[in-house]
PDB file of N, CA and C in Angstrom:
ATOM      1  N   UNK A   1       9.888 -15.534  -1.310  1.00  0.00           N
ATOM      2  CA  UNK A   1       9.919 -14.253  -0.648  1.00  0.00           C
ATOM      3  C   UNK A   1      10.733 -14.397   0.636  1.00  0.00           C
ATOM      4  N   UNK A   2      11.588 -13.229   1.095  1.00  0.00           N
ATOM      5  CA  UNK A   2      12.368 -13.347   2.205  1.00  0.00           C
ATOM      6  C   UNK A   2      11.736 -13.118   3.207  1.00  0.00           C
ATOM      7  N   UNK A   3      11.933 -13.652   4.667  1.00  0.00           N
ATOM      8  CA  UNK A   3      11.459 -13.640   5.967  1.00  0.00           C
ATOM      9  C   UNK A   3      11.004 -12.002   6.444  1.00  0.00           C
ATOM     10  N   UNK A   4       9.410 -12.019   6.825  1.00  0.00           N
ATOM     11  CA  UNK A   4       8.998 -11.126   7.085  1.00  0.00           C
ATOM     12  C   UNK A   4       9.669 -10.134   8.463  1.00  0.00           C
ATOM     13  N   UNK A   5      10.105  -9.617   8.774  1.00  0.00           N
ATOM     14  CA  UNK A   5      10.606  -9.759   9.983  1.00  0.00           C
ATOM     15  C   UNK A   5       9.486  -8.116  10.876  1.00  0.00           C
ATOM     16  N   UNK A   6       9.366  -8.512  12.252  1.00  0.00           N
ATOM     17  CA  UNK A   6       8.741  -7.604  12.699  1.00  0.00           C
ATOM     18  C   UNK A   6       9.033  -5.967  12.838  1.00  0.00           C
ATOM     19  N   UNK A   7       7.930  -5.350  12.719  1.00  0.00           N
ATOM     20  CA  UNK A   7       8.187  -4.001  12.201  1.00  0.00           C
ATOM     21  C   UNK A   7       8.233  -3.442  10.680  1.00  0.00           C
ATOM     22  N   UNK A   8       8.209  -4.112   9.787  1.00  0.00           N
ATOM     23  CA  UNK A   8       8.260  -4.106   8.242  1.00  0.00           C
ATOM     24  C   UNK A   8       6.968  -3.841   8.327  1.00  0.00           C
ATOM     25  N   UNK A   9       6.929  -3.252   6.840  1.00  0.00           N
ATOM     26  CA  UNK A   9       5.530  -2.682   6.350  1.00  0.00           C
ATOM     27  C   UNK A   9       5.316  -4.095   5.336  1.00  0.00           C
ATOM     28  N   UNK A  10       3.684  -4.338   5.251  1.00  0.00           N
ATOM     29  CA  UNK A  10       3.239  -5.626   4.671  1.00  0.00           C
ATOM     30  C   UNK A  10       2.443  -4.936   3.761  1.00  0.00           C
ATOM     31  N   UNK A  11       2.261  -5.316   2.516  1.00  0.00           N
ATOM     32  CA  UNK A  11       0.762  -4.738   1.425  1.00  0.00           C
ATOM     33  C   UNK A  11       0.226  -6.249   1.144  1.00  0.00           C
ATOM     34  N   UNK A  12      -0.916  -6.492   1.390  1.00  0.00           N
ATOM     35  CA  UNK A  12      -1.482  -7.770   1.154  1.00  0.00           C
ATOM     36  C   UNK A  12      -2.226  -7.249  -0.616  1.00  0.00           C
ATOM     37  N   UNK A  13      -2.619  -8.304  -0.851  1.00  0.00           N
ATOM     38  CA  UNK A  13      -3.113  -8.800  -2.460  1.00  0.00           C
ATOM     39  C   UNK A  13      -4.056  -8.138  -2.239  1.00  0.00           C
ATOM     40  N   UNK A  14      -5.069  -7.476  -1.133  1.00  0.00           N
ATOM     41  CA  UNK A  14      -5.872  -7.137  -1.071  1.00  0.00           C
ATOM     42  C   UNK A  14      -6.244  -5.584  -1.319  1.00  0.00           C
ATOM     43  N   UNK A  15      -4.714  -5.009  -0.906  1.00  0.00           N
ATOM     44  CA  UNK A  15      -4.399  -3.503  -1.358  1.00  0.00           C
ATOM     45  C   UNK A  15      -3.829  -3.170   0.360  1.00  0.00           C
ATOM     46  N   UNK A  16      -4.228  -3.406   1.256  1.00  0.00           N
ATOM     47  CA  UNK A  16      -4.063  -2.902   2.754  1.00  0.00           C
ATOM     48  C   UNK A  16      -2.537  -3.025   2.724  1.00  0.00           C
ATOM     49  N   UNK A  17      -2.639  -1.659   3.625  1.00  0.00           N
ATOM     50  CA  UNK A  17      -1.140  -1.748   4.162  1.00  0.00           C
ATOM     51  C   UNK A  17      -0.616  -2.012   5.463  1.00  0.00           C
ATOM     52  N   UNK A  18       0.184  -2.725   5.871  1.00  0.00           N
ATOM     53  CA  UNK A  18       0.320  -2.656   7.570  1.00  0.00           C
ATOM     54  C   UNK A  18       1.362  -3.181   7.895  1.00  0.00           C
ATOM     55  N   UNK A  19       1.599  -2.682   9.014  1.00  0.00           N
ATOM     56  CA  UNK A  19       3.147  -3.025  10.144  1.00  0.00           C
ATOM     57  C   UNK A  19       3.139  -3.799  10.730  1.00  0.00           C
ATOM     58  N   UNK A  20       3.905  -4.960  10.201  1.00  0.00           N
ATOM     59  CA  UNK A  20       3.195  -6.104  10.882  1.00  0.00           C
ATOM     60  C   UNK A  20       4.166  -6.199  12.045  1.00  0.00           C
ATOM     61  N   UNK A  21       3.835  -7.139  12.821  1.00  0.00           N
ATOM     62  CA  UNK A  21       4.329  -7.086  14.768  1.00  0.00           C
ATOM     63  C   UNK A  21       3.450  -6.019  15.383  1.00  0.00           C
ATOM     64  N   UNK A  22       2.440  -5.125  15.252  1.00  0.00           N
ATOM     65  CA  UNK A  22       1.918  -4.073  15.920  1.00  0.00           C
ATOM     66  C   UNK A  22       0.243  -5.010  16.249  1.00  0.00           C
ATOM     67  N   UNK A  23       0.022  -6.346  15.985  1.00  0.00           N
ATOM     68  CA  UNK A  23      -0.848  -6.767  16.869  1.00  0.00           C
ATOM     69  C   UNK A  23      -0.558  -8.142  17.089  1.00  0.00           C
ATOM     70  N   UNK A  24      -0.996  -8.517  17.946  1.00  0.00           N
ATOM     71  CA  UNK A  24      -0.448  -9.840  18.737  1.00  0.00           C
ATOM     72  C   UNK A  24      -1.178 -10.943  18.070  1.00  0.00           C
ATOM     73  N   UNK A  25      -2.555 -10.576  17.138  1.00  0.00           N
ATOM     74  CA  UNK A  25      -3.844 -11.305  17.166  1.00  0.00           C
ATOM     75  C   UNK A  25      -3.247 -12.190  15.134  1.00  0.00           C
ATOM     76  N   UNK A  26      -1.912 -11.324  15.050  1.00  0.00           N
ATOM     77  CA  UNK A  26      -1.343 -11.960  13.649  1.00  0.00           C
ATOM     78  C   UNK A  26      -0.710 -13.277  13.242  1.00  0.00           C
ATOM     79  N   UNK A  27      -1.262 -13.492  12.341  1.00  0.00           N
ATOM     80  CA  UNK A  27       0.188 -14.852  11.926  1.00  0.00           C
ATOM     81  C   UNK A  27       0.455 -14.793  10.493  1.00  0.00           C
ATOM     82  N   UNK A  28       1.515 -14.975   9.774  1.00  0.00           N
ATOM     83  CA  UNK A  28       2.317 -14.888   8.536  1.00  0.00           C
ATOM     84  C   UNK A  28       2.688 -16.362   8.646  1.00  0.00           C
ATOM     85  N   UNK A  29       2.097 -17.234   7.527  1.00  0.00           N
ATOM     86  CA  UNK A  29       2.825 -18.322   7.308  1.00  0.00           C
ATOM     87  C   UNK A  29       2.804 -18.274   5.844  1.00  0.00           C
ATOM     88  N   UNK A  30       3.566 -19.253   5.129  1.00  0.00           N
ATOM     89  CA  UNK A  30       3.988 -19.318   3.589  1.00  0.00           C
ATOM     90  C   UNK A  30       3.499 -18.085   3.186  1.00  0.00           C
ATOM     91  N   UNK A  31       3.656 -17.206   2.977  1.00  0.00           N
ATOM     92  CA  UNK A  31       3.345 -15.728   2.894  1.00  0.00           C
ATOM     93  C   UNK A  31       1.428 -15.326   2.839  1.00  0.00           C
ATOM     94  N   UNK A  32       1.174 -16.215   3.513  1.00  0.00           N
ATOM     95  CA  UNK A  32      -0.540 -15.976   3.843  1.00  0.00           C
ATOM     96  C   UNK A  32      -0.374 -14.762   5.263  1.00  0.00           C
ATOM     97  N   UNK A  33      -1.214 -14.273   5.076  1.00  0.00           N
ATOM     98  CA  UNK A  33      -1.313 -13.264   6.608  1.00  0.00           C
ATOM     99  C   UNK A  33      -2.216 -13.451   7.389  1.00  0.00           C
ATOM    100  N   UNK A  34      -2.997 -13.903   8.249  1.00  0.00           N
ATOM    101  CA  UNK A  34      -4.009 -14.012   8.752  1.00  0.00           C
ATOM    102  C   UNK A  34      -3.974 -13.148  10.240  1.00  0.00           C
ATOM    103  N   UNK A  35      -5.574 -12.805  10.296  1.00  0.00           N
ATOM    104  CA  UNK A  35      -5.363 -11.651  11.307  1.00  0.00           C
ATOM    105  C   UNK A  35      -6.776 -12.293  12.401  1.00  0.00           C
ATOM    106  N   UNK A  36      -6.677 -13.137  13.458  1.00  0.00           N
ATOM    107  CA  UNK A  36      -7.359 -13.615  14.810  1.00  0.00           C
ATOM    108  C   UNK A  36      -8.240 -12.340  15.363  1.00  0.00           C
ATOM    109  N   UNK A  37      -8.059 -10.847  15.514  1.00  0.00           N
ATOM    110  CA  UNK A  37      -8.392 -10.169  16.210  1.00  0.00           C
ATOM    111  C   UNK A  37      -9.810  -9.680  16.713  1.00  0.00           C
ATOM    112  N   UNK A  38     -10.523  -9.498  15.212  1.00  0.00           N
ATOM    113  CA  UNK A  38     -12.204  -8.923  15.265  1.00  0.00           C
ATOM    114  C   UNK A  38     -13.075 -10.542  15.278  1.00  0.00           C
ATOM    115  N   UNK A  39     -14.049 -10.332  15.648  1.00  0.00           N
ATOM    116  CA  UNK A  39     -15.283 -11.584  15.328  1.00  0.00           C
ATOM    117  C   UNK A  39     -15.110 -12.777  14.266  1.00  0.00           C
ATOM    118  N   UNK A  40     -14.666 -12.114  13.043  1.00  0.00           N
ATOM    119  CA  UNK A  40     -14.044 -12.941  12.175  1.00  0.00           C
ATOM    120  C   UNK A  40     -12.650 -12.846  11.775  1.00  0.00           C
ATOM    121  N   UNK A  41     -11.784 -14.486  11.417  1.00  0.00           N
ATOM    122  CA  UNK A  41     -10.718 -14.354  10.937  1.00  0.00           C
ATOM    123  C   UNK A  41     -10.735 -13.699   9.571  1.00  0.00           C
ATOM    124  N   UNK A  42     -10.043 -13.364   9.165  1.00  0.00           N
ATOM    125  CA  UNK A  42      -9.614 -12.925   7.474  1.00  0.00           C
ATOM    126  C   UNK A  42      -8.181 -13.387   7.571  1.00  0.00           C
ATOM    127  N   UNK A  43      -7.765 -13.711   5.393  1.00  0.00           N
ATOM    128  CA  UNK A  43      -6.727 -13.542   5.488  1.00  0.00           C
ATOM    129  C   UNK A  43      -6.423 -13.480   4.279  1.00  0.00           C
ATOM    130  N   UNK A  44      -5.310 -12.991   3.942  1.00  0.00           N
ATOM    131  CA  UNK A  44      -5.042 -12.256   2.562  1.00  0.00           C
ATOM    132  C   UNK A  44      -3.566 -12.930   2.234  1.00  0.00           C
ATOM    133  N   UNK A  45      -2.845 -12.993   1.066  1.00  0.00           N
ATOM    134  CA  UNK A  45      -1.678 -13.017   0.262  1.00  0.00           C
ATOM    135  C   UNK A  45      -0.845 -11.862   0.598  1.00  0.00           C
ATOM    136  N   UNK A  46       0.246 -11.631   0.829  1.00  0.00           N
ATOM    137  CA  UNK A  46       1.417 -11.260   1.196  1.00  0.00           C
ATOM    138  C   UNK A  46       1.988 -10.979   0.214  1.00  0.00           C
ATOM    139  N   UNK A  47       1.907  -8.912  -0.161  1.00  0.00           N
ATOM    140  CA  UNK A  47       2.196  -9.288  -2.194  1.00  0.00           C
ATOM    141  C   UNK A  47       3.893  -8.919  -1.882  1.00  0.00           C
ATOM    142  N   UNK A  48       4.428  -7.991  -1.002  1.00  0.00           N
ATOM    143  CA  UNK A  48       5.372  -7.421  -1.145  1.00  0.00           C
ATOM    144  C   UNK A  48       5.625  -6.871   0.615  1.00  0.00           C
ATOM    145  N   UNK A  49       6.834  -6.405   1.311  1.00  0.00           N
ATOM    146  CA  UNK A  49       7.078  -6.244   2.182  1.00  0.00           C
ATOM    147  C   UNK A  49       8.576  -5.422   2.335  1.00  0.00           C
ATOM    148  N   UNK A  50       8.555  -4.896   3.247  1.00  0.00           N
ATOM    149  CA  UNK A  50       9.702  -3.583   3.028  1.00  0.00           C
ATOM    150  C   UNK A  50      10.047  -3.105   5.043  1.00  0.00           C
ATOM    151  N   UNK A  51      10.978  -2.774   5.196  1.00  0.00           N
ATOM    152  CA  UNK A  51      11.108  -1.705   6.055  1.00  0.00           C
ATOM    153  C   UNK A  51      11.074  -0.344   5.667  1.00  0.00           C
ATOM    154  N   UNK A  52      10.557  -0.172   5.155  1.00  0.00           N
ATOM    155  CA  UNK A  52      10.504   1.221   3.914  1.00  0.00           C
ATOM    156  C   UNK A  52       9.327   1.100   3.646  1.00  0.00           C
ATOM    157  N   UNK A  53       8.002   2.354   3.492  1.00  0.00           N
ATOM    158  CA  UNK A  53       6.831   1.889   3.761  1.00  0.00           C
ATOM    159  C   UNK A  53       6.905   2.465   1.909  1.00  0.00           C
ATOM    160  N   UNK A  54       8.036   3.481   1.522  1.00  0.00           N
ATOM    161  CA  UNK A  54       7.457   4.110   0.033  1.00  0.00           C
ATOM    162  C   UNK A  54       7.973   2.736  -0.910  1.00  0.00           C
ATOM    163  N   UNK A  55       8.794   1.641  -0.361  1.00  0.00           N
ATOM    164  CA  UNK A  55       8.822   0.529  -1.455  1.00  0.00           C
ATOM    165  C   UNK A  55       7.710  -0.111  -1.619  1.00  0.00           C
ATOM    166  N   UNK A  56       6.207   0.144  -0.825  1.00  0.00           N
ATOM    167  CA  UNK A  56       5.316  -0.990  -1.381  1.00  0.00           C
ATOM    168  C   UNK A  56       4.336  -0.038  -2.000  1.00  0.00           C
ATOM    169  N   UNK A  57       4.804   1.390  -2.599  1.00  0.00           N
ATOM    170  CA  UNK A  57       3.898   2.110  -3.364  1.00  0.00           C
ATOM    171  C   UNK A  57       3.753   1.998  -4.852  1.00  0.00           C
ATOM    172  N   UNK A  58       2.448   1.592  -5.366  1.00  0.00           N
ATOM    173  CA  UNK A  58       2.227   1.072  -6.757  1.00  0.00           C
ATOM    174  C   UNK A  58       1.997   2.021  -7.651  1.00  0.00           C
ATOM    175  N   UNK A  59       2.124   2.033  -9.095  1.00  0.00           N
ATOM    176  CA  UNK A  59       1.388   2.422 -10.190  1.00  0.00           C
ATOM    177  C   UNK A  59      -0.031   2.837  -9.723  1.00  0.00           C
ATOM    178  N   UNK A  60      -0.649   3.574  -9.831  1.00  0.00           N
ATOM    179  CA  UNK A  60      -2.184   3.769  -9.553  1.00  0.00           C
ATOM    180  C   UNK A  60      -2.521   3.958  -7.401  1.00  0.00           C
ATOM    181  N   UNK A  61      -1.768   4.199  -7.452  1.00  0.00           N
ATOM    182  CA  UNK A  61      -1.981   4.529  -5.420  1.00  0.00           C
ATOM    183  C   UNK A  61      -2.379   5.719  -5.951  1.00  0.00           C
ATOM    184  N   UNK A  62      -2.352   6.375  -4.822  1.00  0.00           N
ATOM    185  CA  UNK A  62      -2.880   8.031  -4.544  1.00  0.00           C
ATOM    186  C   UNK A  62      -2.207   8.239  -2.827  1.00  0.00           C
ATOM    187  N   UNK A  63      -1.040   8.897  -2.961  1.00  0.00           N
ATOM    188  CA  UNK A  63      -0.195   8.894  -2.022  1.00  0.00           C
ATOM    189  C   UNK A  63       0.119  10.670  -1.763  1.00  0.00           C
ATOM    190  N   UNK A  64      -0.489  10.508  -0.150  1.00  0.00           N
ATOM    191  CA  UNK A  64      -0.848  12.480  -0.081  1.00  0.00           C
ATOM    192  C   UNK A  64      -1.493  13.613  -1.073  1.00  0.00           C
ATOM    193  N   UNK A  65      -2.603  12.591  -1.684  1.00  0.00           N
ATOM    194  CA  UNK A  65      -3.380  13.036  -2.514  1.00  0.00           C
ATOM    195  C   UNK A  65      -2.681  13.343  -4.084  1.00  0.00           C
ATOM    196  N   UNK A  66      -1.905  12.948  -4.417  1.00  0.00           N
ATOM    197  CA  UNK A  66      -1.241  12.843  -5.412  1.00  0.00           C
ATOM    198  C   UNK A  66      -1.680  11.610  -6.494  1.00  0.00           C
ATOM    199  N   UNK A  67      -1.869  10.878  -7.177  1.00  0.00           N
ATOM    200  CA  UNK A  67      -2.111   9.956  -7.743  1.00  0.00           C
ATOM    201  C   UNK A  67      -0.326   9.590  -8.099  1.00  0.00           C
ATOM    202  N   UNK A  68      -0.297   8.230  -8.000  1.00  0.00           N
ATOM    203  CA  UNK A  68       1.340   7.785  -8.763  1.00  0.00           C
ATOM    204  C   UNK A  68       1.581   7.348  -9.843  1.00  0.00           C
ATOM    205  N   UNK A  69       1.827   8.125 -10.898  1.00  0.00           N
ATOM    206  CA  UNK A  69       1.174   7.420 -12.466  1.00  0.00           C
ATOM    207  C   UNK A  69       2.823   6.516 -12.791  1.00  0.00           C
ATOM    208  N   UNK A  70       3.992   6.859 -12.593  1.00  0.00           N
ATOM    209  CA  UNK A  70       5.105   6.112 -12.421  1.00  0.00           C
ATOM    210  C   UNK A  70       6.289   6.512 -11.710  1.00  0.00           C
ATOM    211  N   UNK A  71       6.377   5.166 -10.852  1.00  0.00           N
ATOM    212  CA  UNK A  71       7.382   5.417  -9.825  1.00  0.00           C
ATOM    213  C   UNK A  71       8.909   5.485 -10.250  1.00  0.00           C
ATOM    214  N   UNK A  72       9.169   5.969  -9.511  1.00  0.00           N
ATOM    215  CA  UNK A  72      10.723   6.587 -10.090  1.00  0.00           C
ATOM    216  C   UNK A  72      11.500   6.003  -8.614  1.00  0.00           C
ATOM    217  N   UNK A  73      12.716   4.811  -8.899  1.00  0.00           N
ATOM    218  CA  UNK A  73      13.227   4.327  -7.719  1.00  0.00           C
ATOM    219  C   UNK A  73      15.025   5.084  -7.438  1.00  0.00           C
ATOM    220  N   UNK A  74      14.590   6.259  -7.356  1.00  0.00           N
ATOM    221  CA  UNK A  74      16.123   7.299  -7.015  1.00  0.00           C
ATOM    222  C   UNK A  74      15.794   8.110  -6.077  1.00  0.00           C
ATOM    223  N   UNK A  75      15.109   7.302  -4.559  1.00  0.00           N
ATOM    224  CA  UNK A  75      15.021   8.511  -3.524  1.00  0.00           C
ATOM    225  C   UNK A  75      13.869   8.594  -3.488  1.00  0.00           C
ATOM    226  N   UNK A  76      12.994   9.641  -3.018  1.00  0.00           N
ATOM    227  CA  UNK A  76      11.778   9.498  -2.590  1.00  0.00           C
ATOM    228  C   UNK A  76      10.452  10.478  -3.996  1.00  0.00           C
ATOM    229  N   UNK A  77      11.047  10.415  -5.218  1.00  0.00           N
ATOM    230  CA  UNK A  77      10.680  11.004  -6.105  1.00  0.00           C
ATOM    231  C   UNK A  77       9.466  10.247  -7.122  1.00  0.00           C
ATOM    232  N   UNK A  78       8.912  10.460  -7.079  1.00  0.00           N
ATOM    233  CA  UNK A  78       7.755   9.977  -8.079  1.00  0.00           C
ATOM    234  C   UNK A  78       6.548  10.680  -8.825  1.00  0.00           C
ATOM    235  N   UNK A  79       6.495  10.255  -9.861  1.00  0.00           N
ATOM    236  CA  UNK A  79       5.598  11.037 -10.937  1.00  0.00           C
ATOM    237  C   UNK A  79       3.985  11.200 -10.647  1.00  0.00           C
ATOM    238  N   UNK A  80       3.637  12.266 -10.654  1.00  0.00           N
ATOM    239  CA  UNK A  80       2.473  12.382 -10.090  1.00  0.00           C
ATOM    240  C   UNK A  80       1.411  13.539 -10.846  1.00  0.00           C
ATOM    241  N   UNK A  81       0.659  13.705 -10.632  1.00  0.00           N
ATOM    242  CA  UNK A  81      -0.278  14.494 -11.690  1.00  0.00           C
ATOM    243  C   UNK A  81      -0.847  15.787 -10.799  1.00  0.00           C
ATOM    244  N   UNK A  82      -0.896  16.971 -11.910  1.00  0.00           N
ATOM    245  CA  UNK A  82      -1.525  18.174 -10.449  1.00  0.00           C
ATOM    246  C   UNK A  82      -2.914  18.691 -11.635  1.00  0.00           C
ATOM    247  N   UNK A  83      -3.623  19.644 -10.620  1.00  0.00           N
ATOM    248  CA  UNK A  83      -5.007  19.933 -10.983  1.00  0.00           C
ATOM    249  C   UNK A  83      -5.115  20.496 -12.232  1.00  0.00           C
ATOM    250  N   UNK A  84      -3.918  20.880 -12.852  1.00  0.00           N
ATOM    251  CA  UNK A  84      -4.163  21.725 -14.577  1.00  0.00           C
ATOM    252  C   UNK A  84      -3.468  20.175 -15.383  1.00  0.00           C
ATOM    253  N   UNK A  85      -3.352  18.809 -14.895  1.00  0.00           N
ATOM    254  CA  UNK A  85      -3.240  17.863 -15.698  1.00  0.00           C
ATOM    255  C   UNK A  85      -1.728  17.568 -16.499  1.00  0.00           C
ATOM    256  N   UNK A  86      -0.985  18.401 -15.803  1.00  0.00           N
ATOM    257  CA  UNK A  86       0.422  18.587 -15.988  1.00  0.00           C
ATOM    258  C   UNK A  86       1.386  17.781 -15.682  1.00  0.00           C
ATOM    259  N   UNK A  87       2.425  17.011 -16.139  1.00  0.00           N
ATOM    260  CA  UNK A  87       2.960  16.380 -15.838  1.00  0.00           C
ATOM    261  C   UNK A  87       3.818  16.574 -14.512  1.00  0.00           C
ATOM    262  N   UNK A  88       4.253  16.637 -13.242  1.00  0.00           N
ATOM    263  CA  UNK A  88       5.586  16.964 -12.689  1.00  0.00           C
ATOM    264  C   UNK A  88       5.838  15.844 -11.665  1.00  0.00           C
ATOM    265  N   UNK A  89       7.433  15.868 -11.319  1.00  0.00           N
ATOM    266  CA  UNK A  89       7.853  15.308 -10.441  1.00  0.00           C
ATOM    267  C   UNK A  89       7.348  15.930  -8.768  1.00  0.00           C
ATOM    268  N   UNK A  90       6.531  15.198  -8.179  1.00  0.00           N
ATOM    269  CA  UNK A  90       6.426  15.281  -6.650  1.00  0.00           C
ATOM    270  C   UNK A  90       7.347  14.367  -5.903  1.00  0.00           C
ATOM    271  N   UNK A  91       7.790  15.104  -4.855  1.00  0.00           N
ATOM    272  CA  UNK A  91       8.315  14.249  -3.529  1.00  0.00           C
ATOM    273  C   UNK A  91       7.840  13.885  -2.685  1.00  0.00           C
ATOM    274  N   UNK A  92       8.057  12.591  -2.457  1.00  0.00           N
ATOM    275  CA  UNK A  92       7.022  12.162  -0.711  1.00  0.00           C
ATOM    276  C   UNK A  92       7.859  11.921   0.119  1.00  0.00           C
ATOM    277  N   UNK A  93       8.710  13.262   0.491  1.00  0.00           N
ATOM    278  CA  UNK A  93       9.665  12.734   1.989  1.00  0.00           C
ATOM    279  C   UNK A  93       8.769  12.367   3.194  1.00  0.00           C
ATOM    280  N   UNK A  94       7.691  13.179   3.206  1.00  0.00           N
ATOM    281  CA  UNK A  94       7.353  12.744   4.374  1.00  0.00           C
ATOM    282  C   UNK A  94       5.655  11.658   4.163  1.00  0.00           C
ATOM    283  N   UNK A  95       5.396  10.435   4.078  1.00  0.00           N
ATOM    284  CA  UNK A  95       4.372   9.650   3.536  1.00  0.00           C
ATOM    285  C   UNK A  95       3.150   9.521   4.514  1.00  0.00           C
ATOM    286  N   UNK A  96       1.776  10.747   4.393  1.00  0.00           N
ATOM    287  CA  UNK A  96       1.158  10.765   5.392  1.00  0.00           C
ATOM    288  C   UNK A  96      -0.391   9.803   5.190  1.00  0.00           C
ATOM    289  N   UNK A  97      -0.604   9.927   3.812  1.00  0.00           N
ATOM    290  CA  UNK A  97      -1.805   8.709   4.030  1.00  0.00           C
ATOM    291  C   UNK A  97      -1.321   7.932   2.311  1.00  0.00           C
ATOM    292  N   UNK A  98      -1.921   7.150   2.434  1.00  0.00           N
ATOM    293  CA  UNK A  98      -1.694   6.135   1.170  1.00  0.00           C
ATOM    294  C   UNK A  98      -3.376   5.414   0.954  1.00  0.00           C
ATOM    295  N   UNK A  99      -3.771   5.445   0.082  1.00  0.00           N
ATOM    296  CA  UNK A  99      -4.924   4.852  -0.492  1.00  0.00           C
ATOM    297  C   UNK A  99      -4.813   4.092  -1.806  1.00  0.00           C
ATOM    298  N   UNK A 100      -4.165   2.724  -1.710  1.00  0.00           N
ATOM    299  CA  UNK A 100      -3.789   2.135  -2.545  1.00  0.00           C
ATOM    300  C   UNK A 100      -5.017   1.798  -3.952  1.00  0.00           C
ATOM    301  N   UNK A 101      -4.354   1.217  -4.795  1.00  0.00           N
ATOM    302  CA  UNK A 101      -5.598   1.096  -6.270  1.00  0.00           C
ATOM    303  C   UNK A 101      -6.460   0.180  -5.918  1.00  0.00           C
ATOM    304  N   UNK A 102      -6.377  -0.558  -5.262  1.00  0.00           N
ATOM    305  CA  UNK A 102      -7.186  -1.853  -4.388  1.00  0.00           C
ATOM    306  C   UNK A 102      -8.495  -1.394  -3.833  1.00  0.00           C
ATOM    307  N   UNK A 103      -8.123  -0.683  -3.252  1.00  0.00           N
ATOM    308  CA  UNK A 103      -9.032   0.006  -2.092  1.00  0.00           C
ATOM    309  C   UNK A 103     -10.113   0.775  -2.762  1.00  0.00           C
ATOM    310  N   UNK A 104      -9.203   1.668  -3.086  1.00  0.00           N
ATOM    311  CA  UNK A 104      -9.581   2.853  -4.397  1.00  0.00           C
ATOM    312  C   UNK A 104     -11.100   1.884  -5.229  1.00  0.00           C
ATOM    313  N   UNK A 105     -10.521   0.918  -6.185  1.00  0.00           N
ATOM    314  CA  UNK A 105     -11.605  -0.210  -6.888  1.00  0.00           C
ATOM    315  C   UNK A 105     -12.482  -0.354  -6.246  1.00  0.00           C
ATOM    316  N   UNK A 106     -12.479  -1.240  -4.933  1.00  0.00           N
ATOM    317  CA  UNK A 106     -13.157  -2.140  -3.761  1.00  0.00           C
ATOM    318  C   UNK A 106     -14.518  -0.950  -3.216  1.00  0.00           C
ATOM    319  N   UNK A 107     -14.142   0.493  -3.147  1.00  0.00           N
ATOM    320  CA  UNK A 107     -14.807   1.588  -2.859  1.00  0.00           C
ATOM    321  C   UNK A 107     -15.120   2.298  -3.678  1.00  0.00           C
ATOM    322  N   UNK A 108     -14.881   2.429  -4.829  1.00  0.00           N
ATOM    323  CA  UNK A 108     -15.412   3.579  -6.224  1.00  0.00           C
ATOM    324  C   UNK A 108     -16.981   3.061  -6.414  1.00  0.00           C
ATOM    325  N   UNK A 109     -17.698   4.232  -6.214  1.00  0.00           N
ATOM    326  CA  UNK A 109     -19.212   4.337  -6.624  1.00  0.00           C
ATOM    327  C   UNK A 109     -19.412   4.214  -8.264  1.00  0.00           C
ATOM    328  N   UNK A 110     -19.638   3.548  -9.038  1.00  0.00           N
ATOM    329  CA  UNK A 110     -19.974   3.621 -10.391  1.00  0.00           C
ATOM    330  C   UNK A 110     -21.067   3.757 -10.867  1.00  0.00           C
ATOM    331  N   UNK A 111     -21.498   5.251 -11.683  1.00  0.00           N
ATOM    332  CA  UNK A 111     -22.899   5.189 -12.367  1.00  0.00           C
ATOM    333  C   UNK A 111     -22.857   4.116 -13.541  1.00  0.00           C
ATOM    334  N   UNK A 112     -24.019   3.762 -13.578  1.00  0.00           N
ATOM    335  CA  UNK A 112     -24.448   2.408 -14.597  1.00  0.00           C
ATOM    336  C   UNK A 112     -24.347   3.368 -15.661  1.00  0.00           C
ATOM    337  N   UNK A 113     -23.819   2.772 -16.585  1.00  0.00           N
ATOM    338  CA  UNK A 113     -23.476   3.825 -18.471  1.00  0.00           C
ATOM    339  C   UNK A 113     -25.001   3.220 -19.150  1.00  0.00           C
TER     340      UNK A 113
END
């Protein structure tokens, strides 16, 4: 993987997304991330990295409430699903929250079948 450089957007293995250089309490080595800041260290795998925050958007995100069933790499266009279950192309020029499939998993309530 190429040199992280500060200000790039980071998605760890874990699903999180973040800008890395925006805390002091970080370190990136062999693409491990580790974060010094709260009570405990953590640290996660380094899946992908961008100055472009819509290149680290996956299959299965949910990006401005949209779900991303497949990304389309021509501009800021990607396939997304609306409330009558319809197929159409949405745009995310402007990318205001992201709730990756990670997260999404890590937090889904499941009734026992």
């Amino acid at each position: 993987m190429e040199e992280i450089k500060a200000n790039e957007y980071i998605r760890l293995e874990n699903g999180i997304i973040l800008k890395y250089g925006e805390k002091q309490s970080v370190k990136i080595e062999n693409n491990e991330y580790t974060d010094y800041s709260g009570e405990y260290e953590w640290s996660s795998t380094v899946v992908n990295h961008s100055p472009e925050i819509i290149d680290l958007i996956e299959v299965g995100d949910i990006v401005n409430g949209y779900p991303v069933l497949e990304p389309v790499k021509n501009g800021n266009v990607w396939w997304g699903i609306d409330e009558g279950l319809e197929n159409f192309k949405k745009s995310f020029g402007d990318i205001v929250t992201i709730l990756t499939h990670e997260q999404y998993e890590q937090n889904c309530y499941r009734l026992e079948e």
